[in-house]
Protein backbone atom coordinates (compact mmCIF):
# COMPACT_ATOMS: atom_id res chain seq x y z
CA UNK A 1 -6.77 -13.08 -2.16
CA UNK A 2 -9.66 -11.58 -0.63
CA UNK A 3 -11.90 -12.38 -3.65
CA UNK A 4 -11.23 -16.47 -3.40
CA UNK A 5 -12.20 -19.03 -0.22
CA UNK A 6 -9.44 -20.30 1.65
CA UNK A 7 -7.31 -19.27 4.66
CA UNK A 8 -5.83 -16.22 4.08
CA UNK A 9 -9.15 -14.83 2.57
CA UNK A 10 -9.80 -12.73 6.55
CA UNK A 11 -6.29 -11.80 6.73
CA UNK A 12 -6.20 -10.29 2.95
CA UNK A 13 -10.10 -8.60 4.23
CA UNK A 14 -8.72 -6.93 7.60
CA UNK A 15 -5.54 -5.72 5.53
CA UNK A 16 -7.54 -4.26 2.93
CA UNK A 17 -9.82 -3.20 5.34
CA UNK A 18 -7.39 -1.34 7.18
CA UNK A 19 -5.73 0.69 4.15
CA UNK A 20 -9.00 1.55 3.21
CA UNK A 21 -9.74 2.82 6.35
CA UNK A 22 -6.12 5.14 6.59
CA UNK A 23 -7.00 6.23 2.98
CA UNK A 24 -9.93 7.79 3.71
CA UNK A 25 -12.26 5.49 1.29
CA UNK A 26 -14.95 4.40 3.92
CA UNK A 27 -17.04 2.47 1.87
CA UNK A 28 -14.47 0.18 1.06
CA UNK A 29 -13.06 -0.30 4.41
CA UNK A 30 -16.65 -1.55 5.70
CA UNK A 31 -17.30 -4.11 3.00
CA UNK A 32 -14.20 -5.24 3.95
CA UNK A 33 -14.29 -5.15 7.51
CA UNK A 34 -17.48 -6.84 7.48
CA UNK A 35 -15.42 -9.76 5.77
CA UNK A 36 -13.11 -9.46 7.98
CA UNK A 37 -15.30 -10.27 10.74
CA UNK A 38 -15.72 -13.63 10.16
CA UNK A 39 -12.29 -14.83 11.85
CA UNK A 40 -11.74 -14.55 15.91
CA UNK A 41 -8.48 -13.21 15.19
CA UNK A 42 -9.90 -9.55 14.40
CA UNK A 43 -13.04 -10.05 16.07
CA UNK A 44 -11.95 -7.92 18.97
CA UNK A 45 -10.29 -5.19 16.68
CA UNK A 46 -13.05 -4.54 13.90
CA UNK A 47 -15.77 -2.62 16.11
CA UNK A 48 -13.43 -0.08 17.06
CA UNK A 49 -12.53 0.47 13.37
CA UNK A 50 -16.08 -0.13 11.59
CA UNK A 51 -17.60 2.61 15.00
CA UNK A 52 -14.96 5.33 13.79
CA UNK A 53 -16.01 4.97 9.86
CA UNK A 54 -19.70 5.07 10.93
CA UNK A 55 -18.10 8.56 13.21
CA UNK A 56 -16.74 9.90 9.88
CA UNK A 57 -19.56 9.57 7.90
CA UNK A 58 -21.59 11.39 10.08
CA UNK A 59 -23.83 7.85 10.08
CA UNK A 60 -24.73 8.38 13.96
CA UNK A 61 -27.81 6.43 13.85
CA UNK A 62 -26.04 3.32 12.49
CA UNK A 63 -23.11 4.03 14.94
CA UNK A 64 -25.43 3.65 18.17
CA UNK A 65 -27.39 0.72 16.59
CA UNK A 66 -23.50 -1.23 15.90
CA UNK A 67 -21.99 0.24 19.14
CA UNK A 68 -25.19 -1.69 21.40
CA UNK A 69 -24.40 -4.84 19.52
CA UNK A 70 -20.78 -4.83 19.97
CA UNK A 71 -20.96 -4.18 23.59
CA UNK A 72 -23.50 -7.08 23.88
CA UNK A 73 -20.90 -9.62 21.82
C-alpha cells in the first residue's frame, strides 16, 4: 500500500512508520514518516515522533535544526 498512489498510501506510511519506530529500526520509521507527512491528518503527530528518532540516534544537530521548523509550522 505504501509503495502505490492513492488514498490510503499516508495511512499505510504513518502505520509503518509507527512500527518501525516501536521496533527500534529508525531508519525506516523516518523514510516513512517523512511520507507520512504529506496528509493533515498526522501532520500534528509526526514531529513528536521523527524529534524522538533524531533523540535516539544521538543526531542532535538535525534534532534542533527539525525542532525550529516544527515550532515555526
Amino acid at each position: 500500500l505504501k509503495r502505490s498512489q492513492h488514498r490510503y498510501t499516508a495511512d499505510a506510511s504513518y502505520y509503518a512508520g509507527f512500527l518501525a519506530y516501536q521496533n527500534k529500526q529508525y531508519d525506516q520509521a523516518l523514510n516513512d514518516l517523512q511520507k507520512a507527512s504529506v496528509a493533515d491528518a498526522y501532520k500534528p503527530l509526526i514531529p513528536y515522533l521523527m524529534a524522538g528518532i533524531y533523540y535516539q540516534q544521538q543526531r542532535y544537530d538535525e534534532l534542533i535544526a527539525y525542532g525550529e521548523k516544527a515550532l515555526q509550522d
